[in-house]
C-alpha atoms as a PDB file:
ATOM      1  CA  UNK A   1     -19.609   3.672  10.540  1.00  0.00           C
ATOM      2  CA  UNK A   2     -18.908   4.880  14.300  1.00  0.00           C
ATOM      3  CA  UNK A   3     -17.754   8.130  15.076  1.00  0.00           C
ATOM      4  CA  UNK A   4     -14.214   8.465  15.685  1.00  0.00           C
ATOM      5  CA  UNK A   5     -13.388   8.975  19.479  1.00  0.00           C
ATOM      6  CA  UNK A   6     -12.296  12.542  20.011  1.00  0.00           C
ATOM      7  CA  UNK A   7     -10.021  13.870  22.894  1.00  0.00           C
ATOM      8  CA  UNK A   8      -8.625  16.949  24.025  1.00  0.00           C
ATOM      9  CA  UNK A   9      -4.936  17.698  24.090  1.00  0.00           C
ATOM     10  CA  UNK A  10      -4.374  17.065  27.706  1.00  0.00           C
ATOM     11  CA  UNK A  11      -6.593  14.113  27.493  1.00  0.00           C
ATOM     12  CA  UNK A  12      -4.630  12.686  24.700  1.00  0.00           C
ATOM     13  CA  UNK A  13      -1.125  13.505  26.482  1.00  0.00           C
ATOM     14  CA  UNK A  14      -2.780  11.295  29.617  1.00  0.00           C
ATOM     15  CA  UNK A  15      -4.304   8.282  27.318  1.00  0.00           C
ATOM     16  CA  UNK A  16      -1.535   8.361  24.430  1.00  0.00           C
ATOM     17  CA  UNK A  17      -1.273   4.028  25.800  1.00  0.00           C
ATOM     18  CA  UNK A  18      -4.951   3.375  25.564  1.00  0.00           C
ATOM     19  CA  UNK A  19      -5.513   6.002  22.184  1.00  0.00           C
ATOM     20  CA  UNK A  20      -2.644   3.807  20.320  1.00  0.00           C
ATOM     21  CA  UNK A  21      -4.360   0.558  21.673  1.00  0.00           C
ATOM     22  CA  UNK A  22      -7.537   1.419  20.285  1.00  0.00           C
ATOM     23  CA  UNK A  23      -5.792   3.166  16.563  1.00  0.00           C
ATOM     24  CA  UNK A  24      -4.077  -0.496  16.503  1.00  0.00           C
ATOM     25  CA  UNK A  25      -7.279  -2.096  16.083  1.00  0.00           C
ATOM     26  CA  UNK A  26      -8.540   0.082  13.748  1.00  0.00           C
ATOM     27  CA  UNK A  27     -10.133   3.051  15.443  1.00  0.00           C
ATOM     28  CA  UNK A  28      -9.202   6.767  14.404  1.00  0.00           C
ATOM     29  CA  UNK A  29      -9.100   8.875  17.193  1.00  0.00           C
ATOM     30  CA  UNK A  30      -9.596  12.853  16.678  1.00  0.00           C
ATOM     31  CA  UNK A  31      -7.469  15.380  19.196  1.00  0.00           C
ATOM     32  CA  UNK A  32      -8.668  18.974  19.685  1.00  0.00           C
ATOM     33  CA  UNK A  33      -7.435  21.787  20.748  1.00  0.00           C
ATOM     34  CA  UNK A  34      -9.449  24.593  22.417  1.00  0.00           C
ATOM     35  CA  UNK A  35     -12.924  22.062  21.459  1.00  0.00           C
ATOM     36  CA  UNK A  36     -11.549  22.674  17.445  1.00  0.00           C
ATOM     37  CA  UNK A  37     -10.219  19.256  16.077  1.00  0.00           C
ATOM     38  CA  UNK A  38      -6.463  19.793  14.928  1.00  0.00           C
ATOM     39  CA  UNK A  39      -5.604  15.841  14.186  1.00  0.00           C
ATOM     40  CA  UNK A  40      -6.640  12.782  13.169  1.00  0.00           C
ATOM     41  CA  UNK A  41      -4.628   9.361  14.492  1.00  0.00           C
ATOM     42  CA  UNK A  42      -5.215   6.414  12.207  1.00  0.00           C
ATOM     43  CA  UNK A  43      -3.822   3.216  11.669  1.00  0.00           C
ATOM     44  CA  UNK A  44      -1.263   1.969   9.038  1.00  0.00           C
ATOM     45  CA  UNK A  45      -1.564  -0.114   6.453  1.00  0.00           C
ATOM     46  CA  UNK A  46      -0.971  -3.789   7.785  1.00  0.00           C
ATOM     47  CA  UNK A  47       2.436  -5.668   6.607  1.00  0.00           C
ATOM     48  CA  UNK A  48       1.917  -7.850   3.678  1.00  0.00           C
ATOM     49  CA  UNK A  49       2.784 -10.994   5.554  1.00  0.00           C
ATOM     50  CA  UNK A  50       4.011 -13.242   3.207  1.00  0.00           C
ATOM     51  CA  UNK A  51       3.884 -17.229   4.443  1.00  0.00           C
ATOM     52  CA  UNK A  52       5.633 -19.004   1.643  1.00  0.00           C
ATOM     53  CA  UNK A  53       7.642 -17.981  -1.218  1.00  0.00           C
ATOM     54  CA  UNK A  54       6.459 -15.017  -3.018  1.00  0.00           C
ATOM     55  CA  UNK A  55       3.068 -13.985  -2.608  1.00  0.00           C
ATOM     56  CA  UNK A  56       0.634 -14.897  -5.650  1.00  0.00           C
ATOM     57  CA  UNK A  57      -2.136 -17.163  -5.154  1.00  0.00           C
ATOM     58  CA  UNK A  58      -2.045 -18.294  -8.536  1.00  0.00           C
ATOM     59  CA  UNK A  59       0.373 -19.513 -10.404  1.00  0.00           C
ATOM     60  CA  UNK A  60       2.235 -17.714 -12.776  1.00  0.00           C
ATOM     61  CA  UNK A  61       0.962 -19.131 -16.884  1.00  0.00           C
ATOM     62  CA  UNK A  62       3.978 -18.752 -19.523  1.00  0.00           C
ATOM     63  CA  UNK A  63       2.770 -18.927 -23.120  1.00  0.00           C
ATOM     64  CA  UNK A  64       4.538 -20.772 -25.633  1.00  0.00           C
ATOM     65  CA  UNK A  65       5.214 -17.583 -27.184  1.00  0.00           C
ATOM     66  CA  UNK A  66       5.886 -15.248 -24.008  1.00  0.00           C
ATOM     67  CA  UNK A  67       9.326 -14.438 -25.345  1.00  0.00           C
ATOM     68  CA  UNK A  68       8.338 -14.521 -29.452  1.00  0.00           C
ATOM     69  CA  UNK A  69       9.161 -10.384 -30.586  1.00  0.00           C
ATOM     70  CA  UNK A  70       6.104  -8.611 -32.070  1.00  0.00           C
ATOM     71  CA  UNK A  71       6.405  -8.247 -36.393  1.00  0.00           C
ATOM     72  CA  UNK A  72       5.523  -4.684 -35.461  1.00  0.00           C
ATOM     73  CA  UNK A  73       8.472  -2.941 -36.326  1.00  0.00           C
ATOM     74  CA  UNK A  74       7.955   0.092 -33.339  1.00  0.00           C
ATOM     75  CA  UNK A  75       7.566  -2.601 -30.802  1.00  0.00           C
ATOM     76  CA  UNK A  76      11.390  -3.641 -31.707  1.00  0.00           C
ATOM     77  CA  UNK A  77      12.538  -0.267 -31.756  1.00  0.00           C
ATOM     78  CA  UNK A  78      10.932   0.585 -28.472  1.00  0.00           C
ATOM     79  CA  UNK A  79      13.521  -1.828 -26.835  1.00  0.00           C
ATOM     80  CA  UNK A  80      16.483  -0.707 -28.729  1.00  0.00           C
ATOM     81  CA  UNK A  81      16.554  -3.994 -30.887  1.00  0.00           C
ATOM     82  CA  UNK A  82      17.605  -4.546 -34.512  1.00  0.00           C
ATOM     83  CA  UNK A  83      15.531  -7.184 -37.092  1.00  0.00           C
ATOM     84  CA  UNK A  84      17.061  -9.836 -34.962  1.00  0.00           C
ATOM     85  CA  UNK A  85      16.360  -9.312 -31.759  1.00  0.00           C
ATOM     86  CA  UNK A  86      19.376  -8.428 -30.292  1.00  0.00           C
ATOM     87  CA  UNK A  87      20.396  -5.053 -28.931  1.00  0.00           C
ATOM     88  CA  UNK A  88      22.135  -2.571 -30.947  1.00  0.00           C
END
C-alpha cells in the first residue's frame, strides 16, 4: 500500500481543491503541523446505490412454515403470546 501524501498546514490551506480531488478517489492525505502529523483526511464510505427495488441479489425464500410458532413454550412468552398465538 502507498504512503499517504502528507502536507503542511499552509500547503494544505493552498491545495484544499486538489487534496479533496485526490481523498475522492481514495487517497488519505496526512496534514502536519510544525513537520508533526496532526490529521488524517480520508474518504467516506460510498452511497449504497441502489438500481432497482430494494437491494438483495437474491431473492428472498419463505418456508412453508416461516410463520408456524415454536412448541417451546419460552419462545411464546418471549413475544408476549398466550397458547394461541395471539397477544395477551
Amino acid at each position: 500500500m502507498e504512503a499517504a501524501r502528507q502536507y503542511n498546514v499552509h500547503e494544505a490551506k493552498t491545495h484544499f481543491s486538489k487534496i479533496l480531488e485526490a481523498v475522492a478517489t481514495g487517497e488519505e492525505v496526512i496534514i502536519s503541523k510544525s513537520g508533526e502529523p496532526v490529521a488524517k483526511v480520508i474518504p467516506l464510505r460510498g452511497k449504497v446505490r441502489r438500481t432497482a427495488r430494494g437491494s438483495l441479489t437474491e431473492p428472498v425464500v419463505f418456508h412453508d412454515d416461516f410463520d408456524d410458532l415454536s412448541d417451546d413454550p419460552g419462545f411464546v412468552e418471549a413475544f408476549g403470546l398466550d397458547e394461541e398465538g395471539t397477544t395477551k
